[in-house]
PDB file of N, CA and C in Angstrom:
ATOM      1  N   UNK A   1      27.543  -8.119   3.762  1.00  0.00           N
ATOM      2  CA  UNK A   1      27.877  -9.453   4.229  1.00  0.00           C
ATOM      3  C   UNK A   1      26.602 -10.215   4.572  1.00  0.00           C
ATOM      4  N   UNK A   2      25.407  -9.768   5.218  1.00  0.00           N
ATOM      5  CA  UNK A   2      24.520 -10.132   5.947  1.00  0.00           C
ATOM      6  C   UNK A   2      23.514 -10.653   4.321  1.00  0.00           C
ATOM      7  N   UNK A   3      23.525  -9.933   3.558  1.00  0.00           N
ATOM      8  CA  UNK A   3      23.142 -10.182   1.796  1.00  0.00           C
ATOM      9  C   UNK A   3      23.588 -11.829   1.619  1.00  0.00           C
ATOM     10  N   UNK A   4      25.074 -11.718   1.757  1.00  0.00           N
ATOM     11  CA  UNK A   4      25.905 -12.453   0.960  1.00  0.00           C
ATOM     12  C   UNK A   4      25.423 -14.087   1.636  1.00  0.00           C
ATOM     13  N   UNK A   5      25.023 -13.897   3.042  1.00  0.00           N
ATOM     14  CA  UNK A   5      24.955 -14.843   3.521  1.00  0.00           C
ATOM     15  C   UNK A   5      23.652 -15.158   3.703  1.00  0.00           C
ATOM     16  N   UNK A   6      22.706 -14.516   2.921  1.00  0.00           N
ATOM     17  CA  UNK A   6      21.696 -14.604   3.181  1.00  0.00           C
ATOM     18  C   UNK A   6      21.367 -15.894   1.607  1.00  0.00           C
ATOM     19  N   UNK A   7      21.891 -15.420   0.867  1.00  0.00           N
ATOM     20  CA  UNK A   7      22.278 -16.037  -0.652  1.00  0.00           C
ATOM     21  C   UNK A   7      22.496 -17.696  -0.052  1.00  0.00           C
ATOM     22  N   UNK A   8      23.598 -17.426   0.718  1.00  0.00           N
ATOM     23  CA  UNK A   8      24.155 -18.692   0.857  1.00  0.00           C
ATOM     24  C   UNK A   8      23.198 -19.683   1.291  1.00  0.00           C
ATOM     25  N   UNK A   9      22.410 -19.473   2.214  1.00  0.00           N
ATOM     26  CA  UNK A   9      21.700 -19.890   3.511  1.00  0.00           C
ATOM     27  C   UNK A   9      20.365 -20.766   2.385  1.00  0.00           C
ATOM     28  N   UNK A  10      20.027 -19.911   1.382  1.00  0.00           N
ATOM     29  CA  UNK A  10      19.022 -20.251   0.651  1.00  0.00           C
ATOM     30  C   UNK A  10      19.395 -20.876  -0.634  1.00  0.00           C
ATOM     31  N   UNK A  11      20.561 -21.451  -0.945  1.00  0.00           N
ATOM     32  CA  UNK A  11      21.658 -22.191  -1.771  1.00  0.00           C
ATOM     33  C   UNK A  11      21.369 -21.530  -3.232  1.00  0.00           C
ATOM     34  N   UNK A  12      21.381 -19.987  -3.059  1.00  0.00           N
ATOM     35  CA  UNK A  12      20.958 -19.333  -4.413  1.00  0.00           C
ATOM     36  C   UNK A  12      22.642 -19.018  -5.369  1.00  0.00           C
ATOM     37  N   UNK A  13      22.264 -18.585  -6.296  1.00  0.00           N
ATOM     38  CA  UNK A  13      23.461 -18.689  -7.122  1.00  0.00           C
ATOM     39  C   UNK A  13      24.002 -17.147  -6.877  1.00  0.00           C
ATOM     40  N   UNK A  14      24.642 -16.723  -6.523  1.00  0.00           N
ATOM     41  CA  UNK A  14      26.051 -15.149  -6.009  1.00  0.00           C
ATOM     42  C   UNK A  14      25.549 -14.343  -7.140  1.00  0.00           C
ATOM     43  N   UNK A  15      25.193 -13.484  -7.389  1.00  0.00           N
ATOM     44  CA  UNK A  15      25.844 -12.593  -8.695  1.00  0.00           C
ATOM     45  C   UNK A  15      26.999 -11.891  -8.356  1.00  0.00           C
ATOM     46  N   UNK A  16      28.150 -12.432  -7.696  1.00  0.00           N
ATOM     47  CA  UNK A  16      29.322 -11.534  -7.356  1.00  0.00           C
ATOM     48  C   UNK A  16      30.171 -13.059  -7.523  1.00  0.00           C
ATOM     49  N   UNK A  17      31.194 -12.331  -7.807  1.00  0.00           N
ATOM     50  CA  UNK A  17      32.032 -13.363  -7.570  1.00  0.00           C
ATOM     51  C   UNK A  17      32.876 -14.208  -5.981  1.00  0.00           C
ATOM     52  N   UNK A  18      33.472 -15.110  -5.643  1.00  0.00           N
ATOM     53  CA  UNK A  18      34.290 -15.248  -5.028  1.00  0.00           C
ATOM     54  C   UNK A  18      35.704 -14.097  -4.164  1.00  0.00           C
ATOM     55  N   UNK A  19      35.871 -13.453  -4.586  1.00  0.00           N
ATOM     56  CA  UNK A  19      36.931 -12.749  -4.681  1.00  0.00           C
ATOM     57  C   UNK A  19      36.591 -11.349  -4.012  1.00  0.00           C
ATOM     58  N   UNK A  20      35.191 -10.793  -4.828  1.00  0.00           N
ATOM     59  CA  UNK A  20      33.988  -9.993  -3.979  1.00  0.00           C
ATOM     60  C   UNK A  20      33.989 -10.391  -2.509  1.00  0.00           C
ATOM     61  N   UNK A  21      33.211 -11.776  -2.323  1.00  0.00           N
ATOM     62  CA  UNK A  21      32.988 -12.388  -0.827  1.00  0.00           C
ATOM     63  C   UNK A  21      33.989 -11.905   0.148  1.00  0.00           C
ATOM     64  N   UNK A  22      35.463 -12.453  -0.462  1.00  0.00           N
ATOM     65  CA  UNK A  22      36.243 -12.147   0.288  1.00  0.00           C
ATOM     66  C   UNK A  22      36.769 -10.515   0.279  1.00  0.00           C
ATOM     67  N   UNK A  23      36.735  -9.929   0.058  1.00  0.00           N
ATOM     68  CA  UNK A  23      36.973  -8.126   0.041  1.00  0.00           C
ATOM     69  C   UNK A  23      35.676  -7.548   0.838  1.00  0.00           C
ATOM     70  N   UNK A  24      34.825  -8.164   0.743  1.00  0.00           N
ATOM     71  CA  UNK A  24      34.063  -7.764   1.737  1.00  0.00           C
ATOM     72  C   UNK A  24      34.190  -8.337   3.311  1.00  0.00           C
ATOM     73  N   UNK A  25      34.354  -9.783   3.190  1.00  0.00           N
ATOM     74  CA  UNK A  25      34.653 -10.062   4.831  1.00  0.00           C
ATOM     75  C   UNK A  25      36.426  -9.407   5.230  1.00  0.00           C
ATOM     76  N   UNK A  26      37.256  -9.255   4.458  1.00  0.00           N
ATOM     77  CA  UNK A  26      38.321  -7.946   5.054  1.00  0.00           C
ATOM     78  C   UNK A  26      37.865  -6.900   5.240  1.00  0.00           C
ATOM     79  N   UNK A  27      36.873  -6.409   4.011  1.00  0.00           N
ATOM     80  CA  UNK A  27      36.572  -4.517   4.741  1.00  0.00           C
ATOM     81  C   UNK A  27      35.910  -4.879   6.442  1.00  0.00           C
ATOM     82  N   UNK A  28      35.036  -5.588   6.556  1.00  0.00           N
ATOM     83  CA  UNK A  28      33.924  -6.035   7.292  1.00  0.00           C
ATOM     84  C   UNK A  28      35.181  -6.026   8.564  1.00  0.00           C
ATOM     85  N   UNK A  29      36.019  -7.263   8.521  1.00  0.00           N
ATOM     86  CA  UNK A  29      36.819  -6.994   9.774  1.00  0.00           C
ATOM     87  C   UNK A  29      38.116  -5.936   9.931  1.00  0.00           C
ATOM     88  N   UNK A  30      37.730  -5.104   9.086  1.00  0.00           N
ATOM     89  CA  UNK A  30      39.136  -4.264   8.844  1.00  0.00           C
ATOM     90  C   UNK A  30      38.601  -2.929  10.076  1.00  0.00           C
ATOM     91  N   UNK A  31      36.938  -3.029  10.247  1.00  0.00           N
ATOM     92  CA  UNK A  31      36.048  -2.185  11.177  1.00  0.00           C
ATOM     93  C   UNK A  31      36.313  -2.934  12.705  1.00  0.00           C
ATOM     94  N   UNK A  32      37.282  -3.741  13.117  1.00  0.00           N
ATOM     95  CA  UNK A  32      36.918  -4.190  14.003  1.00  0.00           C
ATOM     96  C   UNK A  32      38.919  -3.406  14.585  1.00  0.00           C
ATOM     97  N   UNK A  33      38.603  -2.837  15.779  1.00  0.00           N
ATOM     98  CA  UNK A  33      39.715  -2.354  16.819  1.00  0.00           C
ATOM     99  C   UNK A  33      40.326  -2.741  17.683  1.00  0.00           C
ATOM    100  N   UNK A  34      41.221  -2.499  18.416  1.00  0.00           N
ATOM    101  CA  UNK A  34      41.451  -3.777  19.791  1.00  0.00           C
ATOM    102  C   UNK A  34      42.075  -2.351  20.313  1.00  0.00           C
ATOM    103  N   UNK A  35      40.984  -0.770  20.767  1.00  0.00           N
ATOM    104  CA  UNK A  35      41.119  -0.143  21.367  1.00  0.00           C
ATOM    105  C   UNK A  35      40.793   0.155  22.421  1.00  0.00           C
ATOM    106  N   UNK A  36      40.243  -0.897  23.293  1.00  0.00           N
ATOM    107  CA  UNK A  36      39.905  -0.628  24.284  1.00  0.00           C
ATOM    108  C   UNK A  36      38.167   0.007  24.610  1.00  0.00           C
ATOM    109  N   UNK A  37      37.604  -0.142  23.663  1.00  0.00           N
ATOM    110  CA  UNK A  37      36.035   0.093  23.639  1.00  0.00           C
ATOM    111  C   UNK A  37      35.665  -0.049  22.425  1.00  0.00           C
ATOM    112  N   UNK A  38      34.897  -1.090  22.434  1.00  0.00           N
ATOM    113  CA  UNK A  38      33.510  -1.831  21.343  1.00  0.00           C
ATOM    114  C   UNK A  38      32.469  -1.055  21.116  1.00  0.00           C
ATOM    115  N   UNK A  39      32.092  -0.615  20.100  1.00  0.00           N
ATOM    116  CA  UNK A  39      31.277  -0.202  19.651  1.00  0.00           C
ATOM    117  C   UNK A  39      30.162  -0.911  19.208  1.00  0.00           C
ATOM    118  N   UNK A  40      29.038  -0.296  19.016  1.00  0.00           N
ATOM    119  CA  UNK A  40      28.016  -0.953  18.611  1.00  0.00           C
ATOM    120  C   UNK A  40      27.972  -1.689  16.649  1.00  0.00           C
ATOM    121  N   UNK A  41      29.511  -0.496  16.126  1.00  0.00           N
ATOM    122  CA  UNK A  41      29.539  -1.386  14.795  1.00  0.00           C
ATOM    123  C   UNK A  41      30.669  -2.213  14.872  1.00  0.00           C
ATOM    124  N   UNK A  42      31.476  -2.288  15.404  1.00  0.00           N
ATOM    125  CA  UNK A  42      32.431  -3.235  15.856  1.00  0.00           C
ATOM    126  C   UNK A  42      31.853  -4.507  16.457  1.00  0.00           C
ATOM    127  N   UNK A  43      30.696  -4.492  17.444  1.00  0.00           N
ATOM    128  CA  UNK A  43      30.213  -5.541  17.750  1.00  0.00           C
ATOM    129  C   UNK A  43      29.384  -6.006  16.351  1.00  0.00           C
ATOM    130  N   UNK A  44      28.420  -5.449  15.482  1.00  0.00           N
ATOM    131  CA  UNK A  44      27.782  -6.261  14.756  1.00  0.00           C
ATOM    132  C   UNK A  44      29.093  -6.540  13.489  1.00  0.00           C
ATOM    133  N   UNK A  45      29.660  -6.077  13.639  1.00  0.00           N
ATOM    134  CA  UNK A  45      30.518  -6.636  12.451  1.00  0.00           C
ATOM    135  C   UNK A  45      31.382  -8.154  12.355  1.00  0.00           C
ATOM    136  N   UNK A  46      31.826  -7.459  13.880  1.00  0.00           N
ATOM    137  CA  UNK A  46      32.026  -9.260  14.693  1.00  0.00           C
ATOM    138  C   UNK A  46      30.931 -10.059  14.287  1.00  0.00           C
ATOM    139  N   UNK A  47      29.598 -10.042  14.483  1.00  0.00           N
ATOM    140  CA  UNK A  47      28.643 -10.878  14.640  1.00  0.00           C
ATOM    141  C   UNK A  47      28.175 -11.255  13.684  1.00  0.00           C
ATOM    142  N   UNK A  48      28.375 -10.976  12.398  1.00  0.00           N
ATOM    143  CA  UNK A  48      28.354 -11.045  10.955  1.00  0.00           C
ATOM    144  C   UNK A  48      29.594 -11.581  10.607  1.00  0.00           C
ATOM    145  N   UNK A  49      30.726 -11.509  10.909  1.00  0.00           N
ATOM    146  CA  UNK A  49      31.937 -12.403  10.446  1.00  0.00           C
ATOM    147  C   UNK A  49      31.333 -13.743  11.240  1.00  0.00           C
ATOM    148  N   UNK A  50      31.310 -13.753  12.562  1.00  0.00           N
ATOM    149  CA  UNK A  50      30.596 -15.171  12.994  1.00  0.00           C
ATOM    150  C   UNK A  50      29.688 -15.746  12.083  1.00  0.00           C
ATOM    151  N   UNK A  51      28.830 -15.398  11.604  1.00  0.00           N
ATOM    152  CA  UNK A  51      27.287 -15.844  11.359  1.00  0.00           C
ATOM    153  C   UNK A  51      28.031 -15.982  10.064  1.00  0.00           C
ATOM    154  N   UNK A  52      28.705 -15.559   9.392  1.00  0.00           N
ATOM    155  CA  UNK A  52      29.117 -15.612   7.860  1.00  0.00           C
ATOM    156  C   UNK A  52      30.101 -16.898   8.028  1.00  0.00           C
ATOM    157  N   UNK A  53      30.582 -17.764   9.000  1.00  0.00           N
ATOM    158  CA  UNK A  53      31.229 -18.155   8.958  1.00  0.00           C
ATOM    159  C   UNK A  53      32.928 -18.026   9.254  1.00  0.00           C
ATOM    160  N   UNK A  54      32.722 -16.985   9.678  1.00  0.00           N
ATOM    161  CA  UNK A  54      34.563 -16.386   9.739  1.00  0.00           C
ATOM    162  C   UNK A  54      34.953 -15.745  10.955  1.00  0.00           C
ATOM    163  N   UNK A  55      34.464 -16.117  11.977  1.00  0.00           N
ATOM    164  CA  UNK A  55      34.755 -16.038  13.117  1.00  0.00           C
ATOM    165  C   UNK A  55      36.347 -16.203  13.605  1.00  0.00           C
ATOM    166  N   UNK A  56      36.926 -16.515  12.633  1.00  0.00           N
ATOM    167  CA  UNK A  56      38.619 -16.528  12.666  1.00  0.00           C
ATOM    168  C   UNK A  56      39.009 -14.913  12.391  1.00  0.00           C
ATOM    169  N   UNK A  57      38.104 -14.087  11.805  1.00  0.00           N
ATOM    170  CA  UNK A  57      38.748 -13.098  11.655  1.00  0.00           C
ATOM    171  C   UNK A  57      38.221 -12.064  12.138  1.00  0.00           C
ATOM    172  N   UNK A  58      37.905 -12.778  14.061  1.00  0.00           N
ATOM    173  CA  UNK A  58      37.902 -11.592  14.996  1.00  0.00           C
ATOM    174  C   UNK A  58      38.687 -11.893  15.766  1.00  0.00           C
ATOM    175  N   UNK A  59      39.679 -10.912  16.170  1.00  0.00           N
ATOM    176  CA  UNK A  59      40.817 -10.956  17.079  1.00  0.00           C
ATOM    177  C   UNK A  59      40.231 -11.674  18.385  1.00  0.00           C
ATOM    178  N   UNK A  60      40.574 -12.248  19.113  1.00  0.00           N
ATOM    179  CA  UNK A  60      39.902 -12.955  20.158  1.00  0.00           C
ATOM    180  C   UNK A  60      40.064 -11.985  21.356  1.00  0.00           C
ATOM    181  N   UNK A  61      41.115 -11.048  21.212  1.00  0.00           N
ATOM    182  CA  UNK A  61      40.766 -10.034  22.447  1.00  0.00           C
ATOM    183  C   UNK A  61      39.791  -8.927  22.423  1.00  0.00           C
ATOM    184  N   UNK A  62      39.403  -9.088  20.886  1.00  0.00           N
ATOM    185  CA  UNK A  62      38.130  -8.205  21.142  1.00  0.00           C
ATOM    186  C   UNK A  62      36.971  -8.835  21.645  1.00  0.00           C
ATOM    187  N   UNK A  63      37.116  -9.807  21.629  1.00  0.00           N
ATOM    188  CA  UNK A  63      35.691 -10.719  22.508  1.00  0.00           C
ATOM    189  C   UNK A  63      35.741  -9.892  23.443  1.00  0.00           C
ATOM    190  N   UNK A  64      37.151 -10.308  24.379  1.00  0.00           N
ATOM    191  CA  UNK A  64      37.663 -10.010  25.648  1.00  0.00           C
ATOM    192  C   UNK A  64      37.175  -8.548  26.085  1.00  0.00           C
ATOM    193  N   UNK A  65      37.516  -7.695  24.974  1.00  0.00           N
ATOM    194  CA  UNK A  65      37.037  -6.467  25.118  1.00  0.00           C
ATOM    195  C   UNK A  65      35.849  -5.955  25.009  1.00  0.00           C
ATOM    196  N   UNK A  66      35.125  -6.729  24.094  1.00  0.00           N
ATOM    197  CA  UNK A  66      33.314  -6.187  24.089  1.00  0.00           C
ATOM    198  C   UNK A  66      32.850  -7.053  25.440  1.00  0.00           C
ATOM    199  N   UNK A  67      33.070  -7.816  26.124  1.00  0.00           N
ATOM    200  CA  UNK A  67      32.701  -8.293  27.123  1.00  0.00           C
ATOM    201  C   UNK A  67      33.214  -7.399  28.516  1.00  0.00           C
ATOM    202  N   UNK A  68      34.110  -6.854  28.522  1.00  0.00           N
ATOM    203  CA  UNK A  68      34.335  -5.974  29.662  1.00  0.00           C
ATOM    204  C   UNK A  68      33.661  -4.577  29.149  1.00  0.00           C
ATOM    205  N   UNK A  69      33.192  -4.027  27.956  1.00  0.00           N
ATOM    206  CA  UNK A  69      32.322  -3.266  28.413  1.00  0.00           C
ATOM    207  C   UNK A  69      31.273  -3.085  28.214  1.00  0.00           C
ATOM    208  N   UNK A  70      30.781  -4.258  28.236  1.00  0.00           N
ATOM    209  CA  UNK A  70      29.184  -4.420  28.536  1.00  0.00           C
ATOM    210  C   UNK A  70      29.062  -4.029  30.003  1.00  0.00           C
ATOM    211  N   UNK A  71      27.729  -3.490  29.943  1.00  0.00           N
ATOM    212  CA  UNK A  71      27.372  -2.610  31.008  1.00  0.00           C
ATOM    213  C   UNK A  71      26.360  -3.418  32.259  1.00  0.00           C
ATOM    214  N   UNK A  72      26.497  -3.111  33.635  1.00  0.00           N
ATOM    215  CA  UNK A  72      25.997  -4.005  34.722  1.00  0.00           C
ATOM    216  C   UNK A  72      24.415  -4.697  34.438  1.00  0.00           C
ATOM    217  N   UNK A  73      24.015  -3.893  33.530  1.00  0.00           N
ATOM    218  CA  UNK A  73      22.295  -3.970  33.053  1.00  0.00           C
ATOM    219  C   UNK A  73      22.390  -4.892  31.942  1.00  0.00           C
ATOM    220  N   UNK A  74      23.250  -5.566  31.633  1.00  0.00           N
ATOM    221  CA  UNK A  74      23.956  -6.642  30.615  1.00  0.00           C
ATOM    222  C   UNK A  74      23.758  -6.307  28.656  1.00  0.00           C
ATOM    223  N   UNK A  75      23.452  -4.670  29.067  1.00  0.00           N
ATOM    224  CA  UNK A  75      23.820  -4.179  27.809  1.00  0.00           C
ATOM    225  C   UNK A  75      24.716  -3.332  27.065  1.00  0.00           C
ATOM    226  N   UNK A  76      24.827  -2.732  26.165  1.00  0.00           N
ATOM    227  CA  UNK A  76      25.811  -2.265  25.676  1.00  0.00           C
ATOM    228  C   UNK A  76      25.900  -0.198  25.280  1.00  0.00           C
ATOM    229  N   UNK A  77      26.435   0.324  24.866  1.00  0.00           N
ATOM    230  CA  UNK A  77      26.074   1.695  24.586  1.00  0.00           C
ATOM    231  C   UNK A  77      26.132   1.512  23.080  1.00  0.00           C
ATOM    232  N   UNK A  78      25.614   2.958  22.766  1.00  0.00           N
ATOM    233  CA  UNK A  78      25.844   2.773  20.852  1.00  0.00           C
ATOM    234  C   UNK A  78      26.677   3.024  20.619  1.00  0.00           C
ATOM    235  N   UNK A  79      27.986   3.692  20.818  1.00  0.00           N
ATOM    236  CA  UNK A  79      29.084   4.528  20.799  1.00  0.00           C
ATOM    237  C   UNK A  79      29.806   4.493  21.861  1.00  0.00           C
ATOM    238  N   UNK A  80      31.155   4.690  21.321  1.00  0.00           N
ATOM    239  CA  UNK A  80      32.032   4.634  22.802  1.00  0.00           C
ATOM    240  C   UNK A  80      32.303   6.167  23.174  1.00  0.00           C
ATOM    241  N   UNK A  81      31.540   6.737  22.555  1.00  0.00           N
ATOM    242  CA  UNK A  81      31.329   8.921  22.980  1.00  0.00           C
ATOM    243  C   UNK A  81      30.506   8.750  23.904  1.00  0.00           C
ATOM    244  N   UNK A  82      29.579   7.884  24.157  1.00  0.00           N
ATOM    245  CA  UNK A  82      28.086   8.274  24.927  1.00  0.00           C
ATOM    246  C   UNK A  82      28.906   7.520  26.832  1.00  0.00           C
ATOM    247  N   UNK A  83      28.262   8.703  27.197  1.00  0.00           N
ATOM    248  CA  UNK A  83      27.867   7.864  28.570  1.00  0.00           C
ATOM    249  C   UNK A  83      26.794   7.544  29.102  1.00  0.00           C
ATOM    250  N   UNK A  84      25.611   7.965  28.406  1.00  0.00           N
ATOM    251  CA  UNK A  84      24.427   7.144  28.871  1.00  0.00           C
ATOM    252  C   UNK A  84      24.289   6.056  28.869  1.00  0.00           C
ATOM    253  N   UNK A  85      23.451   5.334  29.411  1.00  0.00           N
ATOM    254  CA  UNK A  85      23.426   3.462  29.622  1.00  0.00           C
ATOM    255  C   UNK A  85      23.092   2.848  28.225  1.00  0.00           C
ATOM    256  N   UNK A  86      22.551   2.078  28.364  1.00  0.00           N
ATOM    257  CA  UNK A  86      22.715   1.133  26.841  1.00  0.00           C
ATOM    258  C   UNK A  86      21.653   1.500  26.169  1.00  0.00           C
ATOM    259  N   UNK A  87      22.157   0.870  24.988  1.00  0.00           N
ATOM    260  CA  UNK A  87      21.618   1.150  24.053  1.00  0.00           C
ATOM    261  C   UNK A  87      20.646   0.559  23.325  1.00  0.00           C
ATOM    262  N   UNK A  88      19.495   0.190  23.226  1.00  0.00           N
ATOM    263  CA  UNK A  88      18.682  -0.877  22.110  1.00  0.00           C
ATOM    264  C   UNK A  88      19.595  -1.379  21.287  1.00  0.00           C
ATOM    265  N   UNK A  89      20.191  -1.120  20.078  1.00  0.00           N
ATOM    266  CA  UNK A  89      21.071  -1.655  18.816  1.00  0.00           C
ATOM    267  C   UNK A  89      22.174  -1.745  19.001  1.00  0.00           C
ATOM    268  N   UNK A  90      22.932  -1.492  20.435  1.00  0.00           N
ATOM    269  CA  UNK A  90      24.087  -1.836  20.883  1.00  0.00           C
ATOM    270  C   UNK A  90      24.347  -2.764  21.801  1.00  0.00           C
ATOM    271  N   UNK A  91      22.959  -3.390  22.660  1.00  0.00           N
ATOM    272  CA  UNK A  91      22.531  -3.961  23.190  1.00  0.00           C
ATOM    273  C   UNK A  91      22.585  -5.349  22.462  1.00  0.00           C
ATOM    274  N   UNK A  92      21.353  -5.432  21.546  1.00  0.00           N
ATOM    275  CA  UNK A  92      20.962  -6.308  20.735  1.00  0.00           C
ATOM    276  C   UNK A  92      22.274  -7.055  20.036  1.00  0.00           C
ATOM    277  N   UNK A  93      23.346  -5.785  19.284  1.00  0.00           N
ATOM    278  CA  UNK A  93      23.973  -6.528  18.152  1.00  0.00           C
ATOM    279  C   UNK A  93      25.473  -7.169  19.231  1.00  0.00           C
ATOM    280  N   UNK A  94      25.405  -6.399  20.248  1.00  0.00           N
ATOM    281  CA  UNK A  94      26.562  -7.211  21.140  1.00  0.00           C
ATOM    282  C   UNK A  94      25.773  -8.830  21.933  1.00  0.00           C
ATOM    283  N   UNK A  95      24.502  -8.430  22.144  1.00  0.00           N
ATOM    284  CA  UNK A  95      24.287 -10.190  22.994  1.00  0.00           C
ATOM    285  C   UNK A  95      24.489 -11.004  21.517  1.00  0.00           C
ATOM    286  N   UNK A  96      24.162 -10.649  20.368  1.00  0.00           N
ATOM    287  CA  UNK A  96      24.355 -11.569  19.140  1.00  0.00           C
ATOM    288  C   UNK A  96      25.837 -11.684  18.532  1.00  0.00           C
ATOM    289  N   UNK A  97      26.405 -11.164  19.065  1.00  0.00           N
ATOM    290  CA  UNK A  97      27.717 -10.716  18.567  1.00  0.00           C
ATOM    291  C   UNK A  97      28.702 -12.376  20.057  1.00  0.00           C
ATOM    292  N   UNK A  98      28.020 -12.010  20.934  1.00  0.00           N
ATOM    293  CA  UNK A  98      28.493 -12.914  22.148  1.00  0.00           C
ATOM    294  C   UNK A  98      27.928 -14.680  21.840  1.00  0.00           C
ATOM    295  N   UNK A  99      26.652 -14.123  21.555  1.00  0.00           N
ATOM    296  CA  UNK A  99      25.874 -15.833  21.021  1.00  0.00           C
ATOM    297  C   UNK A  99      26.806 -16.157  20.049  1.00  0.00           C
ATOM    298  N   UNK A 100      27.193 -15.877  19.194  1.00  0.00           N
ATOM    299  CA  UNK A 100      28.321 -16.197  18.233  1.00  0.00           C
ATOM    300  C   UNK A 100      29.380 -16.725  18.364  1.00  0.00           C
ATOM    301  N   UNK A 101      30.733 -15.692  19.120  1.00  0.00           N
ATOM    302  CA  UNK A 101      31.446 -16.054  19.736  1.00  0.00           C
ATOM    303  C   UNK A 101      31.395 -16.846  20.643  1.00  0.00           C
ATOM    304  N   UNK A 102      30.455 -17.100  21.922  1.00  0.00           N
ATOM    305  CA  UNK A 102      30.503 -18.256  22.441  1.00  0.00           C
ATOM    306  C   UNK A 102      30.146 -19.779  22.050  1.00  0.00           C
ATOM    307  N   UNK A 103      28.866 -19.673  21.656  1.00  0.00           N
ATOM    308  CA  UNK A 103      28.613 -20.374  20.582  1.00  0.00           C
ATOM    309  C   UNK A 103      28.734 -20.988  19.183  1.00  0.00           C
ATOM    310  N   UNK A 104      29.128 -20.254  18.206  1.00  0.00           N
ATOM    311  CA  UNK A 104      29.867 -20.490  16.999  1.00  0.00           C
ATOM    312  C   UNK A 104      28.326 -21.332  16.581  1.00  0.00           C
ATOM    313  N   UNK A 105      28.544 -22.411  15.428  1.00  0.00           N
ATOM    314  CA  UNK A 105      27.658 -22.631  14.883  1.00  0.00           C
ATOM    315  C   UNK A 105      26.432 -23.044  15.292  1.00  0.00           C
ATOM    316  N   UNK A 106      26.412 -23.436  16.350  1.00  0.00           N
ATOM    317  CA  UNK A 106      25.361 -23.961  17.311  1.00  0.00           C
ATOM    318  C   UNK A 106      24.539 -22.883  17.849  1.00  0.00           C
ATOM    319  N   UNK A 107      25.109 -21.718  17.581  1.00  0.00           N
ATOM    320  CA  UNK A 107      24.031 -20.218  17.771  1.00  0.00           C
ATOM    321  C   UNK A 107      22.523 -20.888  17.564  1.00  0.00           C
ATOM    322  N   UNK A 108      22.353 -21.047  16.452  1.00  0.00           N
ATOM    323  CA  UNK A 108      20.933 -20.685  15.813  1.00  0.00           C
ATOM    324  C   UNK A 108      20.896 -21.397  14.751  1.00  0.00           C
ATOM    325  N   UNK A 109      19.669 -21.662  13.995  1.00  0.00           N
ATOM    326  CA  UNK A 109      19.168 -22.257  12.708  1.00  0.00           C
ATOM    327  C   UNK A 109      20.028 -21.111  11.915  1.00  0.00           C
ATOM    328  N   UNK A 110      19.777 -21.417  10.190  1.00  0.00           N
ATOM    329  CA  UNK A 110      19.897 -20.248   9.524  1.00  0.00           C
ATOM    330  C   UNK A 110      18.419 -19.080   9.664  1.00  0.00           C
ATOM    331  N   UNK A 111      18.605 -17.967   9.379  1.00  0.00           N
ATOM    332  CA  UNK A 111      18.027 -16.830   9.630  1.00  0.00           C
ATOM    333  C   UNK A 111      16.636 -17.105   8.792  1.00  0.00           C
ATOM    334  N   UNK A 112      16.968 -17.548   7.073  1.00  0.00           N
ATOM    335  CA  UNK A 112      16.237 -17.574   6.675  1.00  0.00           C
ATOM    336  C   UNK A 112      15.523 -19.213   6.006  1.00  0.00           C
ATOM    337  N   UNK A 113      14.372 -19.620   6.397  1.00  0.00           N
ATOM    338  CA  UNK A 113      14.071 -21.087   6.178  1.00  0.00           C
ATOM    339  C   UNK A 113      14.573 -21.114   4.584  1.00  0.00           C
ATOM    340  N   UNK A 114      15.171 -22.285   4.246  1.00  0.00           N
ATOM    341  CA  UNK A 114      15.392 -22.705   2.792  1.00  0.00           C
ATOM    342  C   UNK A 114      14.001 -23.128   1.661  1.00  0.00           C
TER     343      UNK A 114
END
């Protein structure tokens, strides 16, 4: 996804089709749970449907839910197995995963200059 939109961002021409795009943003949110703990790929996957534009196809209680378990140190774990404190890449892809969701397009420039 993060490819696909990287294409976009730089108004290059797909070598995939339409149809591709979309089978990938379903697998992409098909990774996302509403079990009661966010993961560190559940959060970037969220954060990549945002940034891709498709922020419709994260359940909105998983916001709800990666936000209650973010941890008092305002980061995240890598796994919902671990009980050690947070994580660098669970950290990272949930505050970007939140800039998103709260934010929506107004996050950020695109990633990559045109």
């Amino acid at each position: 996804l993060l490819s696909l939109q990287w294409l976009r961002e730089n108004a290059c021409d797909s070598p995939t089709s339409s149809d591709y795009a979309r089978e990938v943003i379903e697998g992409v949110a098909q990774l996302i749970e509403i079990d009661g703990a966010a993961s560190d790929l559940e959060l970037e996957a969220g954060a990549f449907l945002y940034s891709f534009g498709h922020g419709d196809a994260v359940d909105p209680a998983f916001v709800a839910e990666a936000l209650a378990q973010q941890n008092e140190d305002g980061g995240w774990l890598a796994s919902t197995t671990e009980e050690r404190g947070s994580d660098w890449h669970g950290s990272t892809v949930g505050l970007y995963f939140m800039l998103h969701a709260y934010c929506g397009e107004r996050a950020y420039p695109p990633m990559l200059a045109p």
